[in-house]
Protein backbone atom coordinates (compact mmCIF):
# COMPACT_ATOMS: atom_id res chain seq x y z
CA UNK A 1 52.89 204.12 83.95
CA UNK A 2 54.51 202.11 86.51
CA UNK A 3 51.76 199.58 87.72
CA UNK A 4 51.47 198.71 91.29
CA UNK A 5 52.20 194.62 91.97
CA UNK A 6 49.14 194.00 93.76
CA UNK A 7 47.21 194.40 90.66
CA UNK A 8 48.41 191.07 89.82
CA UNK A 9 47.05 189.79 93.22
CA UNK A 10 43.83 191.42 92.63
CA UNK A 11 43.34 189.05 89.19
CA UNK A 12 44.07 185.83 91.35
CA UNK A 13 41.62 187.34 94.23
CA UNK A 14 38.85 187.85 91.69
CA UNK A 15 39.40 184.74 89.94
CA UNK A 16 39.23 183.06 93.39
CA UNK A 17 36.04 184.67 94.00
CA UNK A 18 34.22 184.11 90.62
CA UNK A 19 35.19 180.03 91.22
CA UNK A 20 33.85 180.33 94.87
CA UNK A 21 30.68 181.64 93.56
CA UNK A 22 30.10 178.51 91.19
CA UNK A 23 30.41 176.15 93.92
CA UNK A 24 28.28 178.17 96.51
CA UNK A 25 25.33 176.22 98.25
CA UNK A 26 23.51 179.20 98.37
CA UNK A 27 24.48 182.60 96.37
CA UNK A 28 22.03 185.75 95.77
CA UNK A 29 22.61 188.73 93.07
CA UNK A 30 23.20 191.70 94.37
CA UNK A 31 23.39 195.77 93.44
CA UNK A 32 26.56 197.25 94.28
CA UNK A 33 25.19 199.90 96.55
CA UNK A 34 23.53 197.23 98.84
CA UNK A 35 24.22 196.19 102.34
CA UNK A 36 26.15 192.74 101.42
CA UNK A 37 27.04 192.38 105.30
CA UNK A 38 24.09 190.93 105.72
CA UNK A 39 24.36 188.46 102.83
CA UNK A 40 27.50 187.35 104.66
CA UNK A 41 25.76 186.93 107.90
CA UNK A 42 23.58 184.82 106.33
CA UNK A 43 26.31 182.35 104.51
CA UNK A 44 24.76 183.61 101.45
CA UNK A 45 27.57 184.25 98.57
CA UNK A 46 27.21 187.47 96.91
CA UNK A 47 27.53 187.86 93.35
CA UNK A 48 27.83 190.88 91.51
CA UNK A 49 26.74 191.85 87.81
CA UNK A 50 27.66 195.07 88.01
CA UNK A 51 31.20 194.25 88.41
CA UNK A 52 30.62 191.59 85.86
CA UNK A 53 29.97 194.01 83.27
CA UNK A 54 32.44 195.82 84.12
CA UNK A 55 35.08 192.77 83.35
CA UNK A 56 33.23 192.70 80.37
CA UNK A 57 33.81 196.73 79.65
CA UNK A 58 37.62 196.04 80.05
CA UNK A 59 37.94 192.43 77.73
CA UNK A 60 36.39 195.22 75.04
CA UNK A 61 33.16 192.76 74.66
CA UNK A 62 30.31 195.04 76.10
CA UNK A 63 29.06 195.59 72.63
CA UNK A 64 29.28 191.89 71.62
CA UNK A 65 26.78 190.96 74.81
CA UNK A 66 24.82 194.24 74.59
CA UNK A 67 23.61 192.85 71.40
CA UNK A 68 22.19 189.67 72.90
CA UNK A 69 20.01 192.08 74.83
CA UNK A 70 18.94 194.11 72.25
CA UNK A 71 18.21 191.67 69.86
CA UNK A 72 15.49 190.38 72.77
CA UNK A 73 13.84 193.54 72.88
CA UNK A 74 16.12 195.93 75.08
CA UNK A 75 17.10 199.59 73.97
CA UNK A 76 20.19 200.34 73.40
CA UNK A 77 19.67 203.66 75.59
CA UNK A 78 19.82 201.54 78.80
CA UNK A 79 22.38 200.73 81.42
CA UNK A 80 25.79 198.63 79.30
CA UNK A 81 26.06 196.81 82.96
CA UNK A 82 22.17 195.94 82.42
CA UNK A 83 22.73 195.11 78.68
CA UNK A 84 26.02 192.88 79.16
CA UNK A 85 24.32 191.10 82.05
CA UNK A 86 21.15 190.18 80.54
CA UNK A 87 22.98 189.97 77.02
CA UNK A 88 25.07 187.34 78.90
CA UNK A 89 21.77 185.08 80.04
CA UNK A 90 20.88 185.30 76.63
CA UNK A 91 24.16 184.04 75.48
CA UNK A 92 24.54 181.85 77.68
CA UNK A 93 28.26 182.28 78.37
CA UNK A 94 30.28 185.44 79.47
CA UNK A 95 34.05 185.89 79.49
CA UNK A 96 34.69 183.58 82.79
CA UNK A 97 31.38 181.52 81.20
CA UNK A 98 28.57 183.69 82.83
CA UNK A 99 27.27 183.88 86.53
CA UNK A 100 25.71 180.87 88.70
CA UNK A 101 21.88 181.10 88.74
CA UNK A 102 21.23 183.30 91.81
CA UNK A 103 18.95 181.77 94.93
CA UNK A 104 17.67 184.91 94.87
CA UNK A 105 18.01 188.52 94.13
CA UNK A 106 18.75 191.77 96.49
CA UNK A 107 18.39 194.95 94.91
CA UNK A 108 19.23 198.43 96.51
CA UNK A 109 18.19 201.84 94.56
CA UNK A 110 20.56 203.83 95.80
CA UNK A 111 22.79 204.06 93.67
CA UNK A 112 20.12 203.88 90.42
CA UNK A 113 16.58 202.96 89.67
CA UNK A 114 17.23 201.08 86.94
CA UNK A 115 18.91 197.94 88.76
CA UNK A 116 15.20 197.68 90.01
CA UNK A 117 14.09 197.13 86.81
CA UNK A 118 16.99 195.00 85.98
CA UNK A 119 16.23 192.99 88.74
CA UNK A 120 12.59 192.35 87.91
CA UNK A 121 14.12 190.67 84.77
CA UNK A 122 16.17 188.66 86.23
CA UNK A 123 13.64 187.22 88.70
CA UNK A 124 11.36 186.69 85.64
CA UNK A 125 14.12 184.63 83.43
CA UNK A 126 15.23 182.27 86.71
CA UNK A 127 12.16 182.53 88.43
CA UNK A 128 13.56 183.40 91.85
CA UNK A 129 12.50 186.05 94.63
CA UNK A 130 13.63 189.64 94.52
CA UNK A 131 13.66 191.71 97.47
CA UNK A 132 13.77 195.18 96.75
CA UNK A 133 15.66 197.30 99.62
CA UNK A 134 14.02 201.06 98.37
CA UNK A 135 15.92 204.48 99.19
CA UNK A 136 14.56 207.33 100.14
CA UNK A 137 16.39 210.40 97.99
CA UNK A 138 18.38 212.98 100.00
CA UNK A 139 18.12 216.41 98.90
CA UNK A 140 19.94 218.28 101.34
CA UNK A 141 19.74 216.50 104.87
CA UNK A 142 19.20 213.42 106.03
CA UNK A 143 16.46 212.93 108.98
CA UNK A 144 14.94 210.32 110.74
CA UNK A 145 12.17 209.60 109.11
CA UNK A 146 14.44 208.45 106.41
CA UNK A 147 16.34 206.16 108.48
CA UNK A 148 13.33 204.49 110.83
CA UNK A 149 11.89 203.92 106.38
CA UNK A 150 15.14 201.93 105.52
CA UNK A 151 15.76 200.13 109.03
CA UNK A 152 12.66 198.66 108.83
CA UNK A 153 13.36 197.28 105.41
CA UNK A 154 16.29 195.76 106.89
CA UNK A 155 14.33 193.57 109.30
CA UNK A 156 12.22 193.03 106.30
CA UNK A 157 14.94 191.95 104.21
CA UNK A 158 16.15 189.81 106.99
CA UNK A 159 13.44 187.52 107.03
CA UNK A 160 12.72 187.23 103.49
CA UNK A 161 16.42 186.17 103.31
CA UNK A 162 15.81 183.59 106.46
CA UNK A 163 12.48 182.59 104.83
CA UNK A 164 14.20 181.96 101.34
CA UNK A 165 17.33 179.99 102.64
CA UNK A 166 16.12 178.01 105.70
CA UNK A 167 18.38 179.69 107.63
CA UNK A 168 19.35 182.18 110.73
CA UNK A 169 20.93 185.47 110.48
CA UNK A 170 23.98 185.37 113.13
CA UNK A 171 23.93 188.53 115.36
CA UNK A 172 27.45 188.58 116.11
CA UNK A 173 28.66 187.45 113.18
CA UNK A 174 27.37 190.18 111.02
CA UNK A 175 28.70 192.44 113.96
CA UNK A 176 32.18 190.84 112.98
CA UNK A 177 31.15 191.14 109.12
CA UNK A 178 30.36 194.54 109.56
CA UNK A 179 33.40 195.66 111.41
CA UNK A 180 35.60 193.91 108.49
CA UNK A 181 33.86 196.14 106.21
CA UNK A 182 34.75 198.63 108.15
CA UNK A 183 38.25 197.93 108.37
CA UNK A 184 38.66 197.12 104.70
CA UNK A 185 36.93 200.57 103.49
CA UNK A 186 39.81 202.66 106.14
CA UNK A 187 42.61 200.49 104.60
CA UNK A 188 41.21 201.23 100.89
CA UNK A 189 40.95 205.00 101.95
CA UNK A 190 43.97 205.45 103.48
CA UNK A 191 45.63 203.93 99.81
CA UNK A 192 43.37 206.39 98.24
CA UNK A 193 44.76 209.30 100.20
CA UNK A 194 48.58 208.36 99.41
CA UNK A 195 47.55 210.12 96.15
CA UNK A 196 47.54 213.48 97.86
CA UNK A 197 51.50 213.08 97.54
CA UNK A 198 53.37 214.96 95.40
CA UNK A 199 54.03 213.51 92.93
CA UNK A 200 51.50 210.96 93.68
CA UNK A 201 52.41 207.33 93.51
CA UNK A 202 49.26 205.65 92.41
CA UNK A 203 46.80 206.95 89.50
CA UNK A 204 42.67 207.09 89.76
CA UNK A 205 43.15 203.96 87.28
CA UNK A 206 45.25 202.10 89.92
CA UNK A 207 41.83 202.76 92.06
CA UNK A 208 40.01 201.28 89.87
CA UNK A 209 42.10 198.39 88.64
CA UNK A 210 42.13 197.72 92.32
CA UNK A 211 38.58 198.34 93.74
CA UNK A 212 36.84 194.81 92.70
CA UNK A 213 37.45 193.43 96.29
CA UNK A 214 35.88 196.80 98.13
CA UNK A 215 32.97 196.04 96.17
CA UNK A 216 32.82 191.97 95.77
CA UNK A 217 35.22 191.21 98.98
CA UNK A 218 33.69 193.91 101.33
CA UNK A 219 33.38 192.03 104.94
CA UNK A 220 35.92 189.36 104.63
CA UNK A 221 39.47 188.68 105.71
CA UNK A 222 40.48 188.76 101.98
CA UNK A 223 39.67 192.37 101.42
CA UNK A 224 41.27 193.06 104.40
CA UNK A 225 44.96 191.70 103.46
CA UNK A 226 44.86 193.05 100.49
CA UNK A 227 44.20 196.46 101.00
CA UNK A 228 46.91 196.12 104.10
CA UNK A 229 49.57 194.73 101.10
CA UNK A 230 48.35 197.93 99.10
CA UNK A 231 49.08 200.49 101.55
CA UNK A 232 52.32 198.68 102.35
CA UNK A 233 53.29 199.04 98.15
CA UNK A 234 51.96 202.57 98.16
CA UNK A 235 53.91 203.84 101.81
CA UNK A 236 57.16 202.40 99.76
CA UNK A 237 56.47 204.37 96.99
CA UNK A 238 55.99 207.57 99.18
CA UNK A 239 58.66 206.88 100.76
CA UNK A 240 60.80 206.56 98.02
CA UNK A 241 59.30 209.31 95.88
CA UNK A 242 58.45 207.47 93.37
CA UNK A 243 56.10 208.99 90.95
CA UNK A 244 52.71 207.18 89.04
CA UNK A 245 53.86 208.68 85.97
CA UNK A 246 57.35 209.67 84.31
CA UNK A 247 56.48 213.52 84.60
CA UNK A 248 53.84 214.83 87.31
CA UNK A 249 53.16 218.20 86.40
CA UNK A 250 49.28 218.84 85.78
CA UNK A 251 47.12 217.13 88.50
CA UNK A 252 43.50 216.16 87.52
CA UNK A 253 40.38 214.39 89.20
CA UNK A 254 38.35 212.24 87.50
CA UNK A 255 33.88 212.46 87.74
CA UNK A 256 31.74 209.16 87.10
CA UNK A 257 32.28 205.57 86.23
CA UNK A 258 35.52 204.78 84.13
CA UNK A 259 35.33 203.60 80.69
CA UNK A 260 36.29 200.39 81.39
CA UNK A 261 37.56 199.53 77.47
CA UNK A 262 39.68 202.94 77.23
CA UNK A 263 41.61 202.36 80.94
CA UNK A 264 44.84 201.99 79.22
CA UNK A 265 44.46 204.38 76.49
CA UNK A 266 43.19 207.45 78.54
CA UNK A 267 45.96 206.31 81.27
CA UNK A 268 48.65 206.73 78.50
CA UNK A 269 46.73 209.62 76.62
CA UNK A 270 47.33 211.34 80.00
CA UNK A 271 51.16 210.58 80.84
CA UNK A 272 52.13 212.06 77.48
CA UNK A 273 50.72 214.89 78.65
CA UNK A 274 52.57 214.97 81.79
CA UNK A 275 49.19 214.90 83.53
CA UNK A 276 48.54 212.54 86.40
CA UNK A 277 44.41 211.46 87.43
CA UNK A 278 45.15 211.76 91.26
CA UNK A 279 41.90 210.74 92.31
CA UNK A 280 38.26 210.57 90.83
CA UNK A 281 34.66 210.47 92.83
CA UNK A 282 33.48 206.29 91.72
CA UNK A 283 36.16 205.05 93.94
CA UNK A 284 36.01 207.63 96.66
CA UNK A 285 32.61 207.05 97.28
CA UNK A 286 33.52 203.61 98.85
CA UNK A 287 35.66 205.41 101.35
CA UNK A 288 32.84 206.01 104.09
CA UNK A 289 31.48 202.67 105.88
CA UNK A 290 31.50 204.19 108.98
CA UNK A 291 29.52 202.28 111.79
CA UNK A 292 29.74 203.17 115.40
CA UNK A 293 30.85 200.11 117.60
CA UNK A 294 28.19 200.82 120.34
CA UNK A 295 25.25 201.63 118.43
CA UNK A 296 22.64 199.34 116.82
CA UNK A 297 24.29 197.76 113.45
CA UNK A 298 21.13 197.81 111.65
CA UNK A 299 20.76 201.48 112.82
CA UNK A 300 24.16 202.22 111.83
CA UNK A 301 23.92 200.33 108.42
CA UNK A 302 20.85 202.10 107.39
CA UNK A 303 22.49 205.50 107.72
CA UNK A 304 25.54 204.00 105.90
CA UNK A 305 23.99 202.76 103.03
CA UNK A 306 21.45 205.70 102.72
CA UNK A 307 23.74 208.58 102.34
CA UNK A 308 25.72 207.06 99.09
CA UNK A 309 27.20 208.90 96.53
CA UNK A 310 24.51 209.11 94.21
CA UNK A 311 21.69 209.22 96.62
CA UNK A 312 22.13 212.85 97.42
CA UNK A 313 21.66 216.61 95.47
CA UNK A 314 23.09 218.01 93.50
CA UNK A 315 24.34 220.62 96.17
CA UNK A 316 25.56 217.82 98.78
CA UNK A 317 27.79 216.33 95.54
CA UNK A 318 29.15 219.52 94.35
CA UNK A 319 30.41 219.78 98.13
CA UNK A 320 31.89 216.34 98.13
CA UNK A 321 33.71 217.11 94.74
CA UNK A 322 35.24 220.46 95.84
CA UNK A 323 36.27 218.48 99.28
CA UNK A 324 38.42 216.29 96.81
CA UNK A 325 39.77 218.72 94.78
CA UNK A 326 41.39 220.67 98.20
CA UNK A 327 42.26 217.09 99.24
CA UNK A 328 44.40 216.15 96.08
CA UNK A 329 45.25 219.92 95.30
CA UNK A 330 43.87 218.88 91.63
CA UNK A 331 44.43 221.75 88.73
CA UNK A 332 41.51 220.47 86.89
CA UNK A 333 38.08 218.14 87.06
CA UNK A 334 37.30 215.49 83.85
CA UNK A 335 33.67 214.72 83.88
CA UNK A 336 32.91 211.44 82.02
CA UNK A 337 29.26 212.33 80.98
CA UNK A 338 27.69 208.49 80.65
CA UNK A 339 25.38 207.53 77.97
CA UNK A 340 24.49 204.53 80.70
CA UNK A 341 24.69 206.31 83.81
CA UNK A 342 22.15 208.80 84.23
CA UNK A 343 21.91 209.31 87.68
CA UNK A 344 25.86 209.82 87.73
CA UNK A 345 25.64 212.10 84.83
CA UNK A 346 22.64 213.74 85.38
CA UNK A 347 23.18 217.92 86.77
CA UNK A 348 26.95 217.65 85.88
CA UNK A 349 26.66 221.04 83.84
CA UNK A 350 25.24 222.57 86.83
CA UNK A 351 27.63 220.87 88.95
CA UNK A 352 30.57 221.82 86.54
CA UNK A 353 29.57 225.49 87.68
CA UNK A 354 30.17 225.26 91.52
CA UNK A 355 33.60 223.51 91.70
CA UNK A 356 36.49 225.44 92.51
CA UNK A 357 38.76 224.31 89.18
CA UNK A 358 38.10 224.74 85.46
CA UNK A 359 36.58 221.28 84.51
CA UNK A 360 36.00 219.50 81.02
CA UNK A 361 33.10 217.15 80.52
CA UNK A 362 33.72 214.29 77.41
CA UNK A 363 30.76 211.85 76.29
CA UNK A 364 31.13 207.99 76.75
CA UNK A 365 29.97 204.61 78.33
CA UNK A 366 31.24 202.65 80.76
CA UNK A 367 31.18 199.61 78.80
CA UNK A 368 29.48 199.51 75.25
CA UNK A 369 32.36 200.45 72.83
CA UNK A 370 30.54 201.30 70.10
CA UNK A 371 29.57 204.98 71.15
CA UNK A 372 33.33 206.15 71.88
CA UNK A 373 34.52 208.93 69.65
CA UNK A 374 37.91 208.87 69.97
CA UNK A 375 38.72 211.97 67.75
CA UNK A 376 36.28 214.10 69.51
CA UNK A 377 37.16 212.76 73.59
CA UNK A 378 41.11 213.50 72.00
CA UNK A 379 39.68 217.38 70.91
CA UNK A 380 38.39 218.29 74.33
CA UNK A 381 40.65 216.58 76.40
CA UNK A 382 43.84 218.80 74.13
CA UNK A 383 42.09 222.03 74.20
CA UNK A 384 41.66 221.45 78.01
CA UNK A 385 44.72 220.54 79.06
CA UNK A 386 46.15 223.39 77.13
CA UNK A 387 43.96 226.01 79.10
CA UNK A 388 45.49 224.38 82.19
């Protein structure tokens, strides 16, 4: 496949922001699905585990620091992310020699309820606060009941956060936080969306090469720039006509979390194919931070980060899916059915029923190796691709 450059930017970015986060005054743990911009506002330096494990899924060592955890008492039937991370205090070290110990922890159930759990863990082992931001589940609408519950957890959350670090949460600075985020999450998009090209000049593993600084970087000037350098590569490539892969002929979307150890061998299991992952739901659902300039942030960041991905039904997601699959005029749907993510994975046989393409599921995990079957992933993806 014919990488993009700005992957090579995107190492030096993250590397710059795992170094920042050693040196930080002040630094709290946080779940990927919760509101950072606040964190920001606060000086506080956000540091994520989630995408931790996942650098641990893709140096192939998610089994290695699984083990740590399981050897202290942890089942090997929850999260890898949770299993590298706490595998990793165990340890003691990690593959860029583990995290700094948090000031404190912010977890947000919307995207799971195990990072509660997680998090309880984690506050036990450093002995720091936890401040739990809770969800409430949307079915099929969202109403304002549900929104007055998680506002008010905001200004909660606020001053546990001022009450933890001695310090003030700047109004207008998380207004100018907020409106990076915003900014950053349109530029990501709008790289997404050059996919819809034919033939499309960026894969669904270019997205997720590529998406550590909308999640880590989300409300600074650095995510900013380099989405704006993505777009640029991927315009040129449109431009040009140049194609992700050699031969674009079968076009395919990609459902739940990638299996961060496999990236390059599905990426080239697919190009020999001639088939081309145009786009896949984990990195479309950071495409819609969407806060109205005039309207109260908090109000507006309590709808935002309510109404995630997988904070909605089963009926709402099926939706979203068949939106995609019109957008990137996709032949066919792989569904990565998670050992470790069962709130991603959960309902995707029903869901498999309601989209508008024939779709394939295959069984994984994100990051612990040791439960890939190669030969039987290699069986259904053939027979699959063959039907198409």
């Amino acid at each position: 496949m014919k990488r993009l450059r700005i992957s090579e930017k995107m190492r030096e970015l993250m590397t710059g922001y795992y170094m920042a986060g050693m040196q930080a005054e002040c630094n709290a743990w946080i779940t990927s699905g919760a509101p950072v911009e606040l964190l920001h506002a606060l000086d506080v330096y956000p540091v994520y585990p989630e995408n931790h494990g996942a650098l641990i899924g893709a140096t192939k060592l998610g089994g290695y620091y699984c083990e740590f955890a399981e050897k202290n008492g942890f089942s090997r039937d929850l999260c890898s992310y949770a299993r590298c991370d706490i595998g990793c205090v165990f340890a003691g070290t990690s593959p860029i020699g583990g995290l700094p110990k948090p000031t404190f922890l912010f977890a947000c159930n919307n995207i799971c309820n195990t990072v509660v759990k997680w998090y309880e863990v984690l506050s036990r082992i450093f002995k720091v606060p936890l401040f739990v931001l809770d969800m409430p589940f949307i079915r099929k609408e969202l109403k304002d009941c549900h929104l007055r519950y998680v506002e008010e957890q905001l200004y909660d959350f606020i001053s546990f956060a001022e009450r933890v670090t001695d310090r003030k949460l700047d109004d207008a600075k998380l207004r100018d936080v907020v409106l990076k985020s915003m900014e950053s999450v349109e530029l990501y998009s709008e790289c997404l969306r050059t996919a819809a090209n034919k033939p499309s000049p960026m894969t669904c593993f270019d997205a997720f090469v590529n998406m550590a600084p909308i999640v880590c970087l989300r409300g600074t000037d650095h995510a900013v720039s380099f989405y704006k350098e993505m777009k640029q590569e991927l315009d040129e490539r449109v431009k040009e006509g140049v194609s992700a892969i050699e031969r674009e002929e079968i076009r395919l979307l990609w459902d739940n979390i990638p299996v961060w150890y496999r990236l390059k061998w599905f990426g080239e299991f697919f190009e020999k194919r001639n088939a081309c992952l145009v786009a896949d739901t984990y990195t479309n659902a950071w495409s819609g931070f969407k806060v109205s300039r005039g309207e109260d942030v908090l109000s507006g960041m309590a709808e935002v980060y309510t109404v995630s991905y997988l904070n909605i039904g089963m009926e709402m997601t099926a939706e979203i899916i068949n939106k995609l699959i019109d957008l990137y005029d996709v032949d066919g749907v792989v569904m990565h059915s998670n050992r470790s993510c069962k709130p991603y994975s959960f309902g995707q046989y029903e869901i498999q029923k309601k989209l508008s393409v024939p779709s394939v599921i295959i069984e994984a995990d994100m990051v612990d190796e040791r439960v890939f079957s190669e030969a039987q992933v290699v069986t259904r993806l053939e027979a699959f691709l063959e039907m198409l």
